[in-house]
N, C-alpha and C. Protein backbone atom coordinates (compact mmCIF):
# COMPACT_ATOMS: atom_id res chain seq x y z
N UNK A 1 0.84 -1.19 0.00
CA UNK A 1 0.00 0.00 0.00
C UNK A 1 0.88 1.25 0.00
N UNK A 2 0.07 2.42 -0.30
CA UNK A 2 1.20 4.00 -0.92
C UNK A 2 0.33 4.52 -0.07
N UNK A 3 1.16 5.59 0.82
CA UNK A 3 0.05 6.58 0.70
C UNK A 3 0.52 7.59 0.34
N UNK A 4 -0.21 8.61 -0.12
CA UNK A 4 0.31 10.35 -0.47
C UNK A 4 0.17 11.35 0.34
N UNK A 5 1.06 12.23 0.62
CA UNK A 5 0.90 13.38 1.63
C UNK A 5 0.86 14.73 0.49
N UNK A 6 0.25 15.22 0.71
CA UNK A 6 0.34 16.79 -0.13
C UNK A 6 0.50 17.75 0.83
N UNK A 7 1.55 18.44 0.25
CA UNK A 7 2.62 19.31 1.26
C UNK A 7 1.47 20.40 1.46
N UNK A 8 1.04 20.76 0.12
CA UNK A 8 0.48 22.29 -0.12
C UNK A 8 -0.92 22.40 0.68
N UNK A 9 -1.79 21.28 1.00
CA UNK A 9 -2.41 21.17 2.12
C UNK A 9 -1.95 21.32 3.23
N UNK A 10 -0.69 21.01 3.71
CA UNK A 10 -0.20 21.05 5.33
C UNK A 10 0.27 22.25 5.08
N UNK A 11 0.86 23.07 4.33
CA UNK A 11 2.31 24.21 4.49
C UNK A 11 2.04 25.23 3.85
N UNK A 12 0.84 25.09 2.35
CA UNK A 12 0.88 26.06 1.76
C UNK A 12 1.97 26.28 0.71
N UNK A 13 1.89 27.37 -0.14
CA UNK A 13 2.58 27.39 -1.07
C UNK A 13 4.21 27.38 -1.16
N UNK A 14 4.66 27.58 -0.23
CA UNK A 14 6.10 28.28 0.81
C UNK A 14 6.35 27.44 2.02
N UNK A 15 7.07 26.19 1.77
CA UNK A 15 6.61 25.03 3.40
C UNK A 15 7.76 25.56 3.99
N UNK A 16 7.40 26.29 4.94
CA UNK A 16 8.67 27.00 5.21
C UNK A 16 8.84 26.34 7.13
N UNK A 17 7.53 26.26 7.84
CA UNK A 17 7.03 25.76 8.99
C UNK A 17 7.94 24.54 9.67
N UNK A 18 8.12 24.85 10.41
CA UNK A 18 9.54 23.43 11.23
C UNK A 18 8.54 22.24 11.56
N UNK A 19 7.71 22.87 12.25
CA UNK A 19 6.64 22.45 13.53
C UNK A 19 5.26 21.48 13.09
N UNK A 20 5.59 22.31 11.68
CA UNK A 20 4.15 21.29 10.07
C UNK A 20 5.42 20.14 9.80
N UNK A 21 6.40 20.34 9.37
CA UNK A 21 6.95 19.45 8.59
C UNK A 21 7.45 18.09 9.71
N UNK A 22 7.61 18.47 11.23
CA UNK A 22 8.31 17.38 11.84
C UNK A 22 6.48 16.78 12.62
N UNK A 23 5.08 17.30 12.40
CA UNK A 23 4.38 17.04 12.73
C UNK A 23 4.25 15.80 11.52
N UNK A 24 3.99 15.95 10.24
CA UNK A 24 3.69 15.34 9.04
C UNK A 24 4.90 14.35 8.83
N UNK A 25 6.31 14.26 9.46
CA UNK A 25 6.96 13.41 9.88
C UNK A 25 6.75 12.18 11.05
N UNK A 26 5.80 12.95 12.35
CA UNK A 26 5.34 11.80 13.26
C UNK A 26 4.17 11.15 12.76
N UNK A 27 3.05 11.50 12.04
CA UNK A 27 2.15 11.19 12.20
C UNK A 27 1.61 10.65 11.12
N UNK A 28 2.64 11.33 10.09
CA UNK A 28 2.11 10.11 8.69
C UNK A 28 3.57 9.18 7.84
N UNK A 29 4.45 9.85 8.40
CA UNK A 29 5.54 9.32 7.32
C UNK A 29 6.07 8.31 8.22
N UNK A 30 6.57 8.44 9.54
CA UNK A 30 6.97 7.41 9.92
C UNK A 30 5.85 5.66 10.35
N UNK A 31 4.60 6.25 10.85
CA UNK A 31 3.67 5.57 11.00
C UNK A 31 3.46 4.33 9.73
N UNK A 32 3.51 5.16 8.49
CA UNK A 32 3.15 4.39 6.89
C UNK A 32 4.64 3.90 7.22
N UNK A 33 5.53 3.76 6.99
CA UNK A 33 7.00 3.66 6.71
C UNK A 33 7.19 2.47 7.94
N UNK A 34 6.77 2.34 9.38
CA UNK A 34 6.55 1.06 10.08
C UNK A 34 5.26 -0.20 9.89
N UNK A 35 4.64 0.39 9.17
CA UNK A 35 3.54 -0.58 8.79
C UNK A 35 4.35 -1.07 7.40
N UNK A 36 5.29 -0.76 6.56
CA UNK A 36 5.87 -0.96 5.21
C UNK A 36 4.91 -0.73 4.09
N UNK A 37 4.53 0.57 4.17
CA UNK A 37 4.01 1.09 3.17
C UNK A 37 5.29 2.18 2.22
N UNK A 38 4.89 2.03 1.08
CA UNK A 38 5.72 3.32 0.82
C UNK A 38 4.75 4.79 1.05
N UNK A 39 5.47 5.50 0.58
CA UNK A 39 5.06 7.27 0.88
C UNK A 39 5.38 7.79 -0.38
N UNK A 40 3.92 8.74 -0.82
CA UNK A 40 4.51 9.79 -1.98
C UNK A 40 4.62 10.96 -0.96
N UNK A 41 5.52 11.77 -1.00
CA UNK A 41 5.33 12.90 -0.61
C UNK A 41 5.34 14.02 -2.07
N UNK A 42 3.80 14.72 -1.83
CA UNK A 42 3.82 15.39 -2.87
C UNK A 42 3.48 16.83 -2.83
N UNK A 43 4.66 17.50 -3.70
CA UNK A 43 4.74 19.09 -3.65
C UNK A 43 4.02 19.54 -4.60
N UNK A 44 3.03 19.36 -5.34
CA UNK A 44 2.12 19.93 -6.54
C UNK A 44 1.88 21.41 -5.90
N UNK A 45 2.04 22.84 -6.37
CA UNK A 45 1.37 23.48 -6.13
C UNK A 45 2.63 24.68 -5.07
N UNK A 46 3.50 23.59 -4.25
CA UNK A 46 4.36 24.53 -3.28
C UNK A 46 5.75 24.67 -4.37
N UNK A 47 5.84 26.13 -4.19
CA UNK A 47 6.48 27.14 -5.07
C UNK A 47 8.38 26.57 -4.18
N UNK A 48 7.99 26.63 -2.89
CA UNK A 48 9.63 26.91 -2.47
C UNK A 48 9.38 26.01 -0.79
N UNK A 49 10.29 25.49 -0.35
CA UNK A 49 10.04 25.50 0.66
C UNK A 49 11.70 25.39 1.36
N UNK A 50 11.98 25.91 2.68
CA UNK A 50 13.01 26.07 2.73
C UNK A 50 14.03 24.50 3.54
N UNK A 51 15.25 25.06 3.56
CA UNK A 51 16.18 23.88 4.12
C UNK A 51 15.41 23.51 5.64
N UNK A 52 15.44 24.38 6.62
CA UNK A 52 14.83 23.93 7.55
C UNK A 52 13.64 22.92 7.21
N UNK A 53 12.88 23.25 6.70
CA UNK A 53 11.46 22.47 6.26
C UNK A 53 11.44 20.93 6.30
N UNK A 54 12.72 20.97 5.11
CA UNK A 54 13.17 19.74 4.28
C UNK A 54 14.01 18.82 5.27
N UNK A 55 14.75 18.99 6.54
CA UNK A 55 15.34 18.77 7.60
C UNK A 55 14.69 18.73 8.37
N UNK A 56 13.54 18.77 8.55
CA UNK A 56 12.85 18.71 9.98
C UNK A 56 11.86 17.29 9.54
N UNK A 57 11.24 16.79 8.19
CA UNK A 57 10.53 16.42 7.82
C UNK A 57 11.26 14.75 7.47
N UNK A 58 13.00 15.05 6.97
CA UNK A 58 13.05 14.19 5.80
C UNK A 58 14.34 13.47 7.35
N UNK A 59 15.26 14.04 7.85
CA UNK A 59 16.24 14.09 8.31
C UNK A 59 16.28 12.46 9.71
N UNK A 60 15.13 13.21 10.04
CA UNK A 60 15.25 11.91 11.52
C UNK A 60 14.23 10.42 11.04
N UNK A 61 13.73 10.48 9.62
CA UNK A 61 13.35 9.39 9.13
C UNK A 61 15.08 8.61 8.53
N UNK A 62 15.71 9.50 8.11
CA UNK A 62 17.21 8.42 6.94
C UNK A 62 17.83 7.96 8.53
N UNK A 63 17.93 9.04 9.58
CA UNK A 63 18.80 8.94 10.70
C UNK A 63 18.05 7.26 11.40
N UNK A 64 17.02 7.20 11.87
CA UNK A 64 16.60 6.31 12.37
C UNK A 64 15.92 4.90 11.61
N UNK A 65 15.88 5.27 9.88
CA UNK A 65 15.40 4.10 9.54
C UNK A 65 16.82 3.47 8.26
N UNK A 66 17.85 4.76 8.31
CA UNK A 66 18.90 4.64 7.42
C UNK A 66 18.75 4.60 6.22
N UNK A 67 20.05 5.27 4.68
CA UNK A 67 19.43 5.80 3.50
C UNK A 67 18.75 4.90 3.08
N UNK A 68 18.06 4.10 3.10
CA UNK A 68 17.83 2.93 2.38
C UNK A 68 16.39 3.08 1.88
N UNK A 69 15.91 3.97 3.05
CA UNK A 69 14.31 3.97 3.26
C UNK A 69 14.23 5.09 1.77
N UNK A 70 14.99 5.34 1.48
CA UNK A 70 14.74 6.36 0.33
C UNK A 70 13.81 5.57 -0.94
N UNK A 71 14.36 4.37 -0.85
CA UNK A 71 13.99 3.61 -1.75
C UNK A 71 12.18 3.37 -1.34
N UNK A 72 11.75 3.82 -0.12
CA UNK A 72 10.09 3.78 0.50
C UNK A 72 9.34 4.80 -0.21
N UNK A 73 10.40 5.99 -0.29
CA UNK A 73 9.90 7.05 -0.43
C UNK A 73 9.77 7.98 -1.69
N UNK A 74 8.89 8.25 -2.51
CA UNK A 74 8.71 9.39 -3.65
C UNK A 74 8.76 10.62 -3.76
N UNK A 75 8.80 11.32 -4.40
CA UNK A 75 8.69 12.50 -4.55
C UNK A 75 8.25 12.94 -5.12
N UNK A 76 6.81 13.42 -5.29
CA UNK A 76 6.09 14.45 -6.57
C UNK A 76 5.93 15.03 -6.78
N UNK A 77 5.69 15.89 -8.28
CA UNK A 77 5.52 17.66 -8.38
C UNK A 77 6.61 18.32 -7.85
N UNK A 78 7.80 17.79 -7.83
CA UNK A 78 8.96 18.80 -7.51
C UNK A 78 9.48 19.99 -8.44
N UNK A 79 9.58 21.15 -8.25
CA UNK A 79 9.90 21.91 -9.46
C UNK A 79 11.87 21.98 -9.00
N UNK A 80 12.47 22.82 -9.45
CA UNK A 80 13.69 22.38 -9.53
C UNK A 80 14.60 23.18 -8.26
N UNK A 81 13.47 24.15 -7.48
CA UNK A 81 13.94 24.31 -6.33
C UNK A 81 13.98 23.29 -5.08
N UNK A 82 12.80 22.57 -5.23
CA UNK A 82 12.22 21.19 -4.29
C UNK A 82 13.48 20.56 -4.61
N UNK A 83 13.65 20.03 -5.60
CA UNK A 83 14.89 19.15 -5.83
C UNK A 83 15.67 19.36 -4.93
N UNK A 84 16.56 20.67 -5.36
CA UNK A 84 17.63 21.45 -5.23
C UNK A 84 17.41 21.02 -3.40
N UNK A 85 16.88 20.87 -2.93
CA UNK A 85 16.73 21.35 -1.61
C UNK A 85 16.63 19.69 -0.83
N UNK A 86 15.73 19.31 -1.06
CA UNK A 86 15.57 17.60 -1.03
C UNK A 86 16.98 17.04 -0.88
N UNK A 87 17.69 17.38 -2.30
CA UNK A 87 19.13 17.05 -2.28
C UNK A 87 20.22 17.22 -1.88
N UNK A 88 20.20 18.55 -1.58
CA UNK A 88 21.01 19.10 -0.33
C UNK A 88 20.22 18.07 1.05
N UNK A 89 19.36 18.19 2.14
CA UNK A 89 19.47 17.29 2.74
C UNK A 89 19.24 15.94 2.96
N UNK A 90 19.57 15.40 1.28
CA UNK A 90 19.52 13.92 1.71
C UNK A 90 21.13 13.31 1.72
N UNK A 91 21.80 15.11 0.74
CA UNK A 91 24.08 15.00 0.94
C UNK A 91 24.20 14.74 1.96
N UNK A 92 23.34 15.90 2.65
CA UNK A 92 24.12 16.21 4.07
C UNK A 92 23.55 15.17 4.96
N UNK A 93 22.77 13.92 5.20
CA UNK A 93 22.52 13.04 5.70
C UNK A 93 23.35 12.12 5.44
N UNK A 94 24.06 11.85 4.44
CA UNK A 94 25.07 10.95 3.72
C UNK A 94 26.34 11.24 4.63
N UNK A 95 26.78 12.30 4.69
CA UNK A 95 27.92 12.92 4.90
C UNK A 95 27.88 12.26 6.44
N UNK A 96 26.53 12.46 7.33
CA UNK A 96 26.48 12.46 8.54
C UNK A 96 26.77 11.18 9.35
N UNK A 97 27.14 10.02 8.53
CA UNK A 97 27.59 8.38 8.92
C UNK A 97 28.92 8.22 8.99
């Protein structure tokens, strides 16, 4: 089973929020991710969202389930700032072993 999270419902256009992104980390990503579901996480619609965001959300899932879980996880509707940003902290999670 998948499920999908849509950012732009929790965060709005700009997920800029620490407090949304590590909430939408307890309560849906890790929850789906111990039952062995995968996860879309999907940005349709959010313009930018910042490093904090992307670190509060993405960071203590690689730390505690290790990079591997990447392979659980999707990414949709990214425009090329989402990327840009995603990828910066999934380096700097790499770096951190």
């Amino acid at each position: 089973m998948t499920i999908e999270i849509n950012i732009f419902n929790k965060a709005g256009n700009f997920a800029e929020n620490k407090d949304v992104a590590k909430e939408i980390r307890i309560t849906e990503i890790m929850p789906a991710l111990n039952k062995g579901e995968d996860v879309v996480i999907n940005f349709d619609k959010v313009d930018s969202a910042t490093q904090s965001f992307m670190h509060a959300l993405l960071s203590d899932v690689i730390r505690t389930q290790g990079i591997d879980v990447l392979d659980k996880i999707r990414f949709k509707s990214c425009n090329e700032i989402i990327q840009k940003i995603i990828r910066i902290v999934i380096d700097y999670m790499q770096q951190e072993d």
